[in-house]
C-alpha atoms as a PDB file:
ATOM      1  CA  UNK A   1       5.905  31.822  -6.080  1.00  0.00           C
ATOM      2  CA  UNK A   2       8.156  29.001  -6.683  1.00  0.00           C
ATOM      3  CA  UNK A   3       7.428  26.897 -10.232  1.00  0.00           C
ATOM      4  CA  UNK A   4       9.422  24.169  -9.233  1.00  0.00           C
ATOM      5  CA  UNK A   5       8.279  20.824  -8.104  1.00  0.00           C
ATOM      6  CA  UNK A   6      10.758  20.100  -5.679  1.00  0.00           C
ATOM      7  CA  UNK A   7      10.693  23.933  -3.871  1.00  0.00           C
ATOM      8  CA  UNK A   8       7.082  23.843  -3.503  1.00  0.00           C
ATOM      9  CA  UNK A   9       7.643  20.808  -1.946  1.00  0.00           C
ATOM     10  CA  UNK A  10      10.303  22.241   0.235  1.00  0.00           C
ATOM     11  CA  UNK A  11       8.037  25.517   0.944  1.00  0.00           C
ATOM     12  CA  UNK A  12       4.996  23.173   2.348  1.00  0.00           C
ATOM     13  CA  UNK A  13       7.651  21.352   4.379  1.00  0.00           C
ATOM     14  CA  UNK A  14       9.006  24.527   5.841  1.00  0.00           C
ATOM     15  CA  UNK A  15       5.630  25.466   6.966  1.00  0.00           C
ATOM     16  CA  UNK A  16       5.299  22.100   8.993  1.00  0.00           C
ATOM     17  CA  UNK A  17       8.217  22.880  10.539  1.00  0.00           C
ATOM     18  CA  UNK A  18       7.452  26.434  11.822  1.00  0.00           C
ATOM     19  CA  UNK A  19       3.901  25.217  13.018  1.00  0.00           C
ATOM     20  CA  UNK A  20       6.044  22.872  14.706  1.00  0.00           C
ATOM     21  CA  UNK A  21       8.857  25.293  15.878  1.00  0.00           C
ATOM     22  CA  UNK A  22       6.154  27.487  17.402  1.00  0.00           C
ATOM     23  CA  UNK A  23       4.668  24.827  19.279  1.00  0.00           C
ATOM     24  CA  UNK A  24       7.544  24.174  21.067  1.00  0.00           C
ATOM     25  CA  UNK A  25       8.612  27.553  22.090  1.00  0.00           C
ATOM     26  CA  UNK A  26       5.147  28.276  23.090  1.00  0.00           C
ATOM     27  CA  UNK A  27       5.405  25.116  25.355  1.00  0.00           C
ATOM     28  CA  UNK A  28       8.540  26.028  26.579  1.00  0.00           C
ATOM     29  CA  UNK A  29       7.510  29.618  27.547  1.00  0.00           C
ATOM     30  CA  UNK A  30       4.126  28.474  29.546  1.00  0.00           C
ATOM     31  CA  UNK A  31       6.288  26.030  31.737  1.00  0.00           C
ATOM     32  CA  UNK A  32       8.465  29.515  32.559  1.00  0.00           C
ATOM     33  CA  UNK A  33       5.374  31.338  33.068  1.00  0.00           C
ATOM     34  CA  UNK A  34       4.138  28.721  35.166  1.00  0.00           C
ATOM     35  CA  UNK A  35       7.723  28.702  36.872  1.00  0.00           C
ATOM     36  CA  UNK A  36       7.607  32.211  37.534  1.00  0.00           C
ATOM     37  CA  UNK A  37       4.128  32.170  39.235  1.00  0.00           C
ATOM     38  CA  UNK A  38       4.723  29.109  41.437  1.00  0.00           C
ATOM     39  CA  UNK A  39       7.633  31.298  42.218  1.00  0.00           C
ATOM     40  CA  UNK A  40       5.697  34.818  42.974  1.00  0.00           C
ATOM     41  CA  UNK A  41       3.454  32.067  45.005  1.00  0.00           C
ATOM     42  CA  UNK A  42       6.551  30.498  47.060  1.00  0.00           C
ATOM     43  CA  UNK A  43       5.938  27.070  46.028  1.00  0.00           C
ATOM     44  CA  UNK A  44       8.644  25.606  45.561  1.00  0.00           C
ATOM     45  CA  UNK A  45       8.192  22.010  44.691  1.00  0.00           C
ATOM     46  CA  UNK A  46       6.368  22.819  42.298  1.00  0.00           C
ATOM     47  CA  UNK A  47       8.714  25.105  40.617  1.00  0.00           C
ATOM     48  CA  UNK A  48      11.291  22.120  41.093  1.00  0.00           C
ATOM     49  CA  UNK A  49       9.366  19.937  39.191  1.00  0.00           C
ATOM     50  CA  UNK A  50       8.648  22.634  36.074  1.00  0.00           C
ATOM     51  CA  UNK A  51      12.264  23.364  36.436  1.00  0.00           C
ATOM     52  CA  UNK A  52      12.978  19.833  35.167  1.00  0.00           C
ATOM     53  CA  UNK A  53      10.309  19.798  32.653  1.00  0.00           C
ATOM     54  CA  UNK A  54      11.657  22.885  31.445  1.00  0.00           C
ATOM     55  CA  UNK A  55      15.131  21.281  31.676  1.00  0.00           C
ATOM     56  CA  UNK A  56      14.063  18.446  29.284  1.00  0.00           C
ATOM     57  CA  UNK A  57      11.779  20.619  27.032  1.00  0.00           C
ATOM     58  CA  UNK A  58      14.604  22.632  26.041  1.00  0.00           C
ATOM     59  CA  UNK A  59      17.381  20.019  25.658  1.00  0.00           C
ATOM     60  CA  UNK A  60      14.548  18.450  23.207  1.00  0.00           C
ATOM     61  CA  UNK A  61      13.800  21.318  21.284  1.00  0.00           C
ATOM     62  CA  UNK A  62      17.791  21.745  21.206  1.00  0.00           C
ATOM     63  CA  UNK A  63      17.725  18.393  19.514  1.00  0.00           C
ATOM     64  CA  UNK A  64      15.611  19.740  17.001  1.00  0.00           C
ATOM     65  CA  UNK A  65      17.123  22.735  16.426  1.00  0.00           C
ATOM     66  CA  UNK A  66      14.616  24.515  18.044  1.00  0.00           C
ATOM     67  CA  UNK A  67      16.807  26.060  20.221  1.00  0.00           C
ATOM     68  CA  UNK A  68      20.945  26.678  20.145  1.00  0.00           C
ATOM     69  CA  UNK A  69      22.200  24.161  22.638  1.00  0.00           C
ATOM     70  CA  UNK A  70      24.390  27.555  24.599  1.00  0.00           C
ATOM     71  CA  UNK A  71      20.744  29.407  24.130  1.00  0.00           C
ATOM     72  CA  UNK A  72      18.631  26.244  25.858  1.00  0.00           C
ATOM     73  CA  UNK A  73      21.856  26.508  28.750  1.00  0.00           C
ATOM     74  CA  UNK A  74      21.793  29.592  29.677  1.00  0.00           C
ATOM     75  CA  UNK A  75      17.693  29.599  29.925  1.00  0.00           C
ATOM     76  CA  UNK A  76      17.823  26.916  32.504  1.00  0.00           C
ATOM     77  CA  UNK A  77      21.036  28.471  33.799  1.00  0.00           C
ATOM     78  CA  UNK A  78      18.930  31.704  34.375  1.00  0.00           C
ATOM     79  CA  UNK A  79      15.737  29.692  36.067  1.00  0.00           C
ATOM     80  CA  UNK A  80      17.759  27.680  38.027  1.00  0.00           C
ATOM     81  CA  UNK A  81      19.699  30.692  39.914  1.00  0.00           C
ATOM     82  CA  UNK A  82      16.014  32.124  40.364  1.00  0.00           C
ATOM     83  CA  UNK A  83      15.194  28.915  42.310  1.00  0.00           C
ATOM     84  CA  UNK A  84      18.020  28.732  44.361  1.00  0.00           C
ATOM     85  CA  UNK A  85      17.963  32.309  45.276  1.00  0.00           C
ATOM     86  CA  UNK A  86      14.093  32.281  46.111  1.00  0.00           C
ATOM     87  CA  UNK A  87      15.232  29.047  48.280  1.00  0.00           C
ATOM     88  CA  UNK A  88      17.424  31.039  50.207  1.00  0.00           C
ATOM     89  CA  UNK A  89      15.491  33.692  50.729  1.00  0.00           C
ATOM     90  CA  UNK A  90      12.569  31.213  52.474  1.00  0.00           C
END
């Protein structure tokens, strides 16, 4: 355990910032969940609309360095080709 003033400062901040951290990526994978059932369901305005959320989650969390920005474009990258290939398919 740290003695000094300043890193126990710095350990109580970087346990705000995990809470934080989590909450995003735990936001970020229920709108993909959600994605993925509207899919499975073959709604797909609905899984155009989470698609943007999802879209502006990430770029958000990428902000915060959540998220690498390539990591944040290749999820949406990934969702997107899901859409248009479930689009096709219909």
């Amino acid at each position: 355990m740290a003695n000094i003033k300043s890193a126990l400062k710095r350990i109580d901040i970087t346990k705000k910032q995990t809470l934080k951290n989590k909450s995003r990526k735990s936001e970020i994978k229920t709108y993909i969940k959600k994605f993925d059932l509207a899919l499975a369901e073959k709604n797909l305005e609905t899984a155009n609309e989470l698609l943007r959320t999802i879209d502006k989650r990430l770029k958000q969390a990428t902000e915060h360095s959540v998220f690498h920005k390539n990591a944040a474009s290749r999820k949406v990258s990934k969702l997107s080709k899901k859409l248009h290939d479930a689009s096709t398919q219909a």
